[in-house]
Protein backbone atom coordinates (compact mmCIF):
# COMPACT_ATOMS: atom_id res chain seq x y z
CA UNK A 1 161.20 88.16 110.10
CA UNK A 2 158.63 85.63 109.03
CA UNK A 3 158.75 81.93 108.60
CA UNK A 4 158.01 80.84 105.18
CA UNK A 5 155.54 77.64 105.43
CA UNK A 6 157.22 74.91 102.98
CA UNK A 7 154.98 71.78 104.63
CA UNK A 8 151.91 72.74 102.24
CA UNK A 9 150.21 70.43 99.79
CA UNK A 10 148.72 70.50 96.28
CA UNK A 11 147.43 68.39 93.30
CA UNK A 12 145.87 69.49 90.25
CA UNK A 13 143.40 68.53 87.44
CA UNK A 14 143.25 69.81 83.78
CA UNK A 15 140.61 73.20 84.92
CA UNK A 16 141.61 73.50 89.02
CA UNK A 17 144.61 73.60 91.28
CA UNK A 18 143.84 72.48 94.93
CA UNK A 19 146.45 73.76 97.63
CA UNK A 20 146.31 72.96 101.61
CA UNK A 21 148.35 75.33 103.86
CA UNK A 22 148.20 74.44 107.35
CA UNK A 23 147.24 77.38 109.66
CA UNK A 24 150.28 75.84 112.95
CA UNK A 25 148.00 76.56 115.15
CA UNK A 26 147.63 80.69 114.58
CA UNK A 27 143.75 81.06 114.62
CA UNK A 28 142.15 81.79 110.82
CA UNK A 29 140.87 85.42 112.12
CA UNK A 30 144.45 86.32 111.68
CA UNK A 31 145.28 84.98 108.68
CA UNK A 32 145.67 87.72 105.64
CA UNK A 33 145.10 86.51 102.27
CA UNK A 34 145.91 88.42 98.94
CA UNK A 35 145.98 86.47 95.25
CA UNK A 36 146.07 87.59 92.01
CA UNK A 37 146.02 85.89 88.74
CA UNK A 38 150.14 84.66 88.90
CA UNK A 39 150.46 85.25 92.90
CA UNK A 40 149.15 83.99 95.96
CA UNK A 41 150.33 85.58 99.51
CA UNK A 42 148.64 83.69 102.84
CA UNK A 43 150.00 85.91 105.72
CA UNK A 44 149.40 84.81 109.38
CA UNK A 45 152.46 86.17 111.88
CA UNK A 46 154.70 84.92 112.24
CA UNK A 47 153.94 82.55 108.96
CA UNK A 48 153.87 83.90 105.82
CA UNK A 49 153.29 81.64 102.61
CA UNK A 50 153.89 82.89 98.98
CA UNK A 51 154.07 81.21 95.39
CA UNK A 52 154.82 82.59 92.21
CA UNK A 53 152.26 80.18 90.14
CA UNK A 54 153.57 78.52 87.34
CA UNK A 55 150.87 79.46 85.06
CA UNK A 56 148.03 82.66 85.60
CA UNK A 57 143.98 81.39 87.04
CA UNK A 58 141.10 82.91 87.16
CA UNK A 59 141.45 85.24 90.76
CA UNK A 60 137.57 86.29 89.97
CA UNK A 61 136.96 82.40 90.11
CA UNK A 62 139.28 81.34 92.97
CA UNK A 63 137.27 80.52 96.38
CA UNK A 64 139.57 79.86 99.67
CA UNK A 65 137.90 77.53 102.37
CA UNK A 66 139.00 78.21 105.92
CA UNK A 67 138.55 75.54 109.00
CA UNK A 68 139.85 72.23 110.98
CA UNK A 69 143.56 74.24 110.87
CA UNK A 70 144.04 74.37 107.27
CA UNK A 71 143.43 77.02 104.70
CA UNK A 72 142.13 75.26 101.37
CA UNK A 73 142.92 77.06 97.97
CA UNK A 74 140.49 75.69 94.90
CA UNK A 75 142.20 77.86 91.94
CA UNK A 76 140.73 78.04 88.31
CA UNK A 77 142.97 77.96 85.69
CA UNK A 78 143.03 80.57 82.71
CA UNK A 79 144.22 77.53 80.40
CA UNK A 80 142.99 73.78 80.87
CA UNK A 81 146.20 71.60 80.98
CA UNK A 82 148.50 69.56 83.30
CA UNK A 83 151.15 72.02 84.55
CA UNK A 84 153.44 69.30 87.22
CA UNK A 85 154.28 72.04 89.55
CA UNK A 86 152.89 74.78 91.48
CA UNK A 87 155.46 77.81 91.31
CA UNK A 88 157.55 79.36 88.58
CA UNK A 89 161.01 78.61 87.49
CA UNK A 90 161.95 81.85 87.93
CA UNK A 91 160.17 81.68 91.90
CA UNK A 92 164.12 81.18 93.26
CA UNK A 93 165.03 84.77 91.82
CA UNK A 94 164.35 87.51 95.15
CA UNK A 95 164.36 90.81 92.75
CA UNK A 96 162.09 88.99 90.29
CA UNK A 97 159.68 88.34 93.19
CA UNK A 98 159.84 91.43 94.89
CA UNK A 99 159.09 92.85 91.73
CA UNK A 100 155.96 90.51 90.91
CA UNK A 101 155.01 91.53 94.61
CA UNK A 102 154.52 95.09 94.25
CA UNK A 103 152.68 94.36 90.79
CA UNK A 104 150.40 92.46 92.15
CA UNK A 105 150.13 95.52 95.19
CA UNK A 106 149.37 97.80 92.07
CA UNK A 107 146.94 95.69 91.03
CA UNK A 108 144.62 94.76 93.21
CA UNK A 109 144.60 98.38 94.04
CA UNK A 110 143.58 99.00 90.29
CA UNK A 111 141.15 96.27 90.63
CA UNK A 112 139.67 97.96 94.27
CA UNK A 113 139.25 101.13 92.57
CA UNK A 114 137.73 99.61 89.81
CA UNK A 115 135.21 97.98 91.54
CA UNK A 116 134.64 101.34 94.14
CA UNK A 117 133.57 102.84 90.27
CA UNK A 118 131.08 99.97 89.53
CA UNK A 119 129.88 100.28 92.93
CA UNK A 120 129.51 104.03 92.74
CA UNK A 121 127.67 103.70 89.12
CA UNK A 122 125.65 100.76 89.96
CA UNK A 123 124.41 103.04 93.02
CA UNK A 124 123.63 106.29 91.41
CA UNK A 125 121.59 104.12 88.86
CA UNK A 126 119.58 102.40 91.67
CA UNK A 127 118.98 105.57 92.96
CA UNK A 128 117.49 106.95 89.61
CA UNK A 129 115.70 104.13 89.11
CA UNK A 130 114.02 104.43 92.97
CA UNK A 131 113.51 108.27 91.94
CA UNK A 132 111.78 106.92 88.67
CA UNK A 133 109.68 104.54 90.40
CA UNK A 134 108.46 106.87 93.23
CA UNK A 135 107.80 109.84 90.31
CA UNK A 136 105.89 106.90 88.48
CA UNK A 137 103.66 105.54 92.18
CA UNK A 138 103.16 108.72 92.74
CA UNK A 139 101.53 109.98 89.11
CA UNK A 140 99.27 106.72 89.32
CA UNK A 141 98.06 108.01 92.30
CA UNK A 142 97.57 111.31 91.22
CA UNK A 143 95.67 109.99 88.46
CA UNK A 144 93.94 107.67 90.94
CA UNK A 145 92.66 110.68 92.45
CA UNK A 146 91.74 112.90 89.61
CA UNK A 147 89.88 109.26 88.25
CA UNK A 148 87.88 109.19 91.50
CA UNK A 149 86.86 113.11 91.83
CA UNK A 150 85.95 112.85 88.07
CA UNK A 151 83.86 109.66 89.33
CA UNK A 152 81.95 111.94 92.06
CA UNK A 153 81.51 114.74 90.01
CA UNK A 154 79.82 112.35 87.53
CA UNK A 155 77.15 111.13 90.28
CA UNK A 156 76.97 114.71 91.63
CA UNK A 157 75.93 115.78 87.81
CA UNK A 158 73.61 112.49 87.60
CA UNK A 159 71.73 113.30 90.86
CA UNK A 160 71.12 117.19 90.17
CA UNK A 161 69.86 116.18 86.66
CA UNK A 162 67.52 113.62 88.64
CA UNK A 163 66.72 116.30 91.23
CA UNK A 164 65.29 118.89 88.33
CA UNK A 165 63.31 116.05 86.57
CA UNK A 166 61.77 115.98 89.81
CA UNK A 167 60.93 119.28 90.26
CA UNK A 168 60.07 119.21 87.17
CA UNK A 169 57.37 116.85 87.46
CA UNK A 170 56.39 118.41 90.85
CA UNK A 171 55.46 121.48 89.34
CA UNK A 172 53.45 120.21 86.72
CA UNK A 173 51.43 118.26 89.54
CA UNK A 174 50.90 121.32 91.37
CA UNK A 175 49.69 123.45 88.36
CA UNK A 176 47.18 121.12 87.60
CA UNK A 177 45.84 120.71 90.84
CA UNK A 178 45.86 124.33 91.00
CA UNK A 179 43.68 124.52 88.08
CA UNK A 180 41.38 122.06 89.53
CA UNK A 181 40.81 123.91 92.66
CA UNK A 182 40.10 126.92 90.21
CA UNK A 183 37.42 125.12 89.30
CA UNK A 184 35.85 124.58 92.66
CA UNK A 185 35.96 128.06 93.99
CA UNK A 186 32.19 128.90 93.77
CA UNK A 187 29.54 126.34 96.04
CA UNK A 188 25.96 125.04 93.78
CA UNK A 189 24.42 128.17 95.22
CA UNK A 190 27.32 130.87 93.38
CA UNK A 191 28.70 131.64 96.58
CA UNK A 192 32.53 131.87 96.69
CA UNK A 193 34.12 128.55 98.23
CA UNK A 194 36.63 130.47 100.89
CA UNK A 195 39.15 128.08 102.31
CA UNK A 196 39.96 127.41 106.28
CA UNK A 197 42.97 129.73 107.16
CA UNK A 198 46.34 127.85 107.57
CA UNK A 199 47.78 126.74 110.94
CA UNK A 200 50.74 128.16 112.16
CA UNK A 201 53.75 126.56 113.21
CA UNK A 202 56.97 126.82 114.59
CA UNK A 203 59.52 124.19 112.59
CA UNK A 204 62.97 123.55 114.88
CA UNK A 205 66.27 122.93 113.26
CA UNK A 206 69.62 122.43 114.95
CA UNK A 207 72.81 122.17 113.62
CA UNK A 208 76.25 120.37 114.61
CA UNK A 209 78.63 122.69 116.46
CA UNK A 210 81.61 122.50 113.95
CA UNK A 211 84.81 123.96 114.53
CA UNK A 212 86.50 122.84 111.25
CA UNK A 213 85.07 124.57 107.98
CA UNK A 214 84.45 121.37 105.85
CA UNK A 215 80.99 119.91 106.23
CA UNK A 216 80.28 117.12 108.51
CA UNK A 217 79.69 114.62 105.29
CA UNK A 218 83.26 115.43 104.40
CA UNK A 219 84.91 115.33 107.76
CA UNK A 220 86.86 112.74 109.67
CA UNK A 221 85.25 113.19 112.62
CA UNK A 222 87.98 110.78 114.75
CA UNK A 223 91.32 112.88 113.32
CA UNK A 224 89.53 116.25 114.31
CA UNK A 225 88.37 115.00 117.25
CA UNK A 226 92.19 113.41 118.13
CA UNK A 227 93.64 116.45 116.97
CA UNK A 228 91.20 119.62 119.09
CA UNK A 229 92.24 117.02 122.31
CA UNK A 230 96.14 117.44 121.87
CA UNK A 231 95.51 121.10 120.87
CA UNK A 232 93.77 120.86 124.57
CA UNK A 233 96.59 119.09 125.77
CA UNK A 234 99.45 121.24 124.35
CA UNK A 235 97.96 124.33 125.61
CA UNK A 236 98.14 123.17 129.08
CA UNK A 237 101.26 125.38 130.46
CA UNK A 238 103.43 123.42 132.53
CA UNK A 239 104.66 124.45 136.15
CA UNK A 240 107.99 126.50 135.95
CA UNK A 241 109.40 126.80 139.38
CA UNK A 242 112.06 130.03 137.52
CA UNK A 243 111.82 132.70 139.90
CA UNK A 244 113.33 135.07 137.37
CA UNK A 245 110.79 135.13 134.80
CA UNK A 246 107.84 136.99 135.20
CA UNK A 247 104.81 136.14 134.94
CA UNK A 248 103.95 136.57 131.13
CA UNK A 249 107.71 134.77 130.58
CA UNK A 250 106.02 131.96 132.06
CA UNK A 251 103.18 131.80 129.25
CA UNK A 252 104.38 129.68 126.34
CA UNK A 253 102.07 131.48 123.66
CA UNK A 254 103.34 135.02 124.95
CA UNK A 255 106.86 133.67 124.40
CA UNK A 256 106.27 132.26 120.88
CA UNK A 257 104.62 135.87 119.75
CA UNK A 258 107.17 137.49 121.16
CA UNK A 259 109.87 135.26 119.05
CA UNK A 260 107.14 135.56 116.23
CA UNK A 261 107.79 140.13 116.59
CA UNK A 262 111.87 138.82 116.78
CA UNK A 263 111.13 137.00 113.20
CA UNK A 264 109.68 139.55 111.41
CA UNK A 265 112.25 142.38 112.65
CA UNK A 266 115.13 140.21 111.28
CA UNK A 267 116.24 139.29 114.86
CA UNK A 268 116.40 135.52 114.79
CA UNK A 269 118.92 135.01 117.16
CA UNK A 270 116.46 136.60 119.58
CA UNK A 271 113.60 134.44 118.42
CA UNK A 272 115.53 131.37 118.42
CA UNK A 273 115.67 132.13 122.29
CA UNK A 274 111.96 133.25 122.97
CA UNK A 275 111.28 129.83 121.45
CA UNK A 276 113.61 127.65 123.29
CA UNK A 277 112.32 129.08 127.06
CA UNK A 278 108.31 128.61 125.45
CA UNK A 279 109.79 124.62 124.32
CA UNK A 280 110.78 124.78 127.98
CA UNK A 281 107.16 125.42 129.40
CA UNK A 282 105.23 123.25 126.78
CA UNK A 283 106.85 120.94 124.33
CA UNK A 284 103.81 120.00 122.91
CA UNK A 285 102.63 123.08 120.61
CA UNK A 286 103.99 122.24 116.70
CA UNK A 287 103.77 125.81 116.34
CA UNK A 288 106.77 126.73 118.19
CA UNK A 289 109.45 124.27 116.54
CA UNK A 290 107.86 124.59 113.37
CA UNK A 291 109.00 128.90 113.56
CA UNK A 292 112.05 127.87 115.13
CA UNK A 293 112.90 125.55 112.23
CA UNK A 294 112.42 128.66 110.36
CA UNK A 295 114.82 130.80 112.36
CA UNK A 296 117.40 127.96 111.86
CA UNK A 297 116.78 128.08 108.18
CA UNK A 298 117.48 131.71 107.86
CA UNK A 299 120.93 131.15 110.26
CA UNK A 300 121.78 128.05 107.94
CA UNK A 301 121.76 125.95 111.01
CA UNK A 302 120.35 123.04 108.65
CA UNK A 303 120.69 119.88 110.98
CA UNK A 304 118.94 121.73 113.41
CA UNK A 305 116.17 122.88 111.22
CA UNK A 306 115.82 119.26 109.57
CA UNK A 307 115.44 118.13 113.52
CA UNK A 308 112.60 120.65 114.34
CA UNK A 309 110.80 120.39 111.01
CA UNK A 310 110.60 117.14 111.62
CA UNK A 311 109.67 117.19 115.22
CA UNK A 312 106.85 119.87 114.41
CA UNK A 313 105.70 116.97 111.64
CA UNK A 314 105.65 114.55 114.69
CA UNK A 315 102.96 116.85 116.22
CA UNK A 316 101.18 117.55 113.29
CA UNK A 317 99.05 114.60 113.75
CA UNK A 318 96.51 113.65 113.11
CA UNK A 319 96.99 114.89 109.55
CA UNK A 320 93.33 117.17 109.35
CA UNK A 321 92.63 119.98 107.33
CA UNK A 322 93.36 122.53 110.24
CA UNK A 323 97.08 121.55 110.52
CA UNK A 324 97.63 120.89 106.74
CA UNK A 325 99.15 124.95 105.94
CA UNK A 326 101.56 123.52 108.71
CA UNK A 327 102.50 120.13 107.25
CA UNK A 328 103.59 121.62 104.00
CA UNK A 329 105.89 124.56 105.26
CA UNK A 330 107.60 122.00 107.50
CA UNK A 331 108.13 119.21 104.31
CA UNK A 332 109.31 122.66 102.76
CA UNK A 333 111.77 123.50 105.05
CA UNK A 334 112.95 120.50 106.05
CA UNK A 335 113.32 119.30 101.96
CA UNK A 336 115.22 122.83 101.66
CA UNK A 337 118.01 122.37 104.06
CA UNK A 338 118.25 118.64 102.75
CA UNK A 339 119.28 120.40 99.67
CA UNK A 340 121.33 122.73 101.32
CA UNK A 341 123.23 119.59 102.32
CA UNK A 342 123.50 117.99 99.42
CA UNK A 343 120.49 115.25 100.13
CA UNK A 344 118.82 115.80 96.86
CA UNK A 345 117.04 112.24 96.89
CA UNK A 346 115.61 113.53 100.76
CA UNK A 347 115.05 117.20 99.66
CA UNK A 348 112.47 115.77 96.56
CA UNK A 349 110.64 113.44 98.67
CA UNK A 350 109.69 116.33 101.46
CA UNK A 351 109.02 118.60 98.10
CA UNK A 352 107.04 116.13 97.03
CA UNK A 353 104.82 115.27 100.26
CA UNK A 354 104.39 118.84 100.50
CA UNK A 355 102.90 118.75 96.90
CA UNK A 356 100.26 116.02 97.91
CA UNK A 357 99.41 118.40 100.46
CA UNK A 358 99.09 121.53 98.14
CA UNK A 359 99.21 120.20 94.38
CA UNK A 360 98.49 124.03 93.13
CA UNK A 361 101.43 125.54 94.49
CA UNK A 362 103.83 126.47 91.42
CA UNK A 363 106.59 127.58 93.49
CA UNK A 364 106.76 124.08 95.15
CA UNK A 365 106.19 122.31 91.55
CA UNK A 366 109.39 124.49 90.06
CA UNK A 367 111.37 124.30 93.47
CA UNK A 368 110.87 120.17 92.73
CA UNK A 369 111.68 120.14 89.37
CA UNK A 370 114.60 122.15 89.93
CA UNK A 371 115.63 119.30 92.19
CA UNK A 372 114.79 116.45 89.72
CA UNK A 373 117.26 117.96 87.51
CA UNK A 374 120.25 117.96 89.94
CA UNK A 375 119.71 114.62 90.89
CA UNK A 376 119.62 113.80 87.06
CA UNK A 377 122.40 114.91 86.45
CA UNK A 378 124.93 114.30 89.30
């Protein structure tokens, strides 16, 4: 049974009440403390210390100051005024305060759920407002964008219209010169003026081995050149000392078309396999998790295709035109089993980085849209 604490102290002004319990040496870790606007419970085994106030505070106002062995109580009252004593006249009666007990239980568990509500509210409208604001970065820099190709098509317009004017002028140069060597065709003596044959020549142009399409103006030639060296790299089958595998088992790009056949037949089971013995030999191609995340996808095995989506996006880099087909099924797929999870706010933003990659895809534009309208209204 506990020991009620009697040795406490308290004074008051008109607004406050100021109560000192002393903590008898139990350390303030321990001590539990639970108030409410007409009760105040301090419980640290084997003390306990409880008042029925004589008038209701302010518990939204009330602070409690722990340290030096005491527990100090500054209390706001609901009603300025001089009460002269701390507990209620009716504090002596036991049903009265085992009744006042268990409302004040009730309530505070009211007041708990209450606040879990405001909480809950309060966060779906952050979350909203974070969709909003991403929705609203990313249109300004989709309009960023189109601003700065309109801006280049402008000065590509400008400098073919320069380019004719040019010609334009070239060609009336020519004609007249033309017509001045038409007038100099025949010598003083009305022989015809022949003129010297023209030398032959041999003019020699190379070009810039290129395996990406996109001219060299328009490349980055550091991402292609970071991204054909870990293609290099990747490729590079490492040393499996299995001597049950033969030797095509051993060849990571033989096992990933032969999980690739599994795929299309509807076997994915089988393909999941084929791809985790070719991760085995080289865990460097993005090719292989990337299908494998797809296998997963089609087994609803979502965790596990978020974790090799992602992993394939880890490869993907340096972000160049070669890879980017590959970047935007894997923010697809991951974004999808997101969803399939319930991670609508994670789903979107994979939609939508696959969208930067391939802005004219409608199915990706509905797929996000569809998403949008979930989130707004859950």
């Amino acid at each position: 049974m506990p020991i009620a604490v009697k040795d406490y102290v308290w004074d008051e002004t008109e607004v406050s009440i100021h109560i000192t319990i002393p903590l008898k040496g139990v350390k303030s870790s321990k001590a539990d403390i639970f108030l409410t606007d007409d009760y105040l419970k301090v419980n640290y085994p084997p003390y306990l210390f409880e008042v029925l106030l004589f008038k209701p505070v302010d518990d939204n106002k009330g602070t409690a100051q722990i340290g030096e062995g005491t527990i100090v109580f500054n209390l706001v009252k609901q009603q300025p005024g001089i009460w002269t004593r701390l507990t209620s006249l009716e504090s002596g009666d036991k049903e009265l305060m085992k009744s006042k007990r268990q409302l004040a239980v009730e309530a505070a568990h009211k007041k708990a759920e209450e606040e879990k509500k405001m909480a809950a509210i309060k966060k779906r409208e952050a979350d909203k407002y974070a969709l909003k604001e991403q929705m609203r970065l990313d249109e300004e820099e989709r309009k960023r964008i189109e601003e700065t190709k309109e801006a280049e098509r402008r000065k590509a317009t400008e400098e073919i219209e320069h380019w004719k004017e040019h010609e334009v002028q070239e060609s009336v140069t020519t004609d007249k010169q033309k017509e001045e060597n038409n007038g100099n065709m025949f010598h003083k003596d009305g022989t015809v003026a022949i003129a010297a044959p023209r030398q032959g020549g041999n003019i020699q142009v190379t070009f810039t081995p290129r395996v990406f399409p996109t001219p060299m103006r328009e490349s980055k030639q550091a991402d292609e050149d970071a991204w054909l060296k870990k293609q290099a790299e990747a490729r590079r089958i490492a040393d499996c000392e299995d001597s049950d595998l033969s030797a095509e088992e051993k060849n990571p790009q033989w096992l990933k078309d032969k999980g690739d056949g599994f795929f299309t037949s509807g076997n994915y089971l089988a393909a999941v396999n084929a791809y985790n013995l070719a991760i085995r030999l080289d865990s460097k191609l993005p090719s292989i998790f990337s299908n494998r995340a797809a296998c997963h996808l089609k087994l609803r095995n979502f965790m596990k295709c978020i974790e090799d989506s992602s992993k394939a996006l880890e490869l993907l880099t340096p972000p160049v035109l070669a890879n980017e087909t590959a970047r935007a099924r894997s923010h697809a797929r991951r974004g999808t089993s997101f969803c399939e999870l319930e991670l609508y706010i994670e789903g979107l933003q994979d939609y939508e980085a696959a969208l930067k990659i391939n802005p004219n895809n409608r199915q990706l534009e509905e797929d996000a849209e569809k998403i949008r309208t979930i989130i707004q209204g859950s």
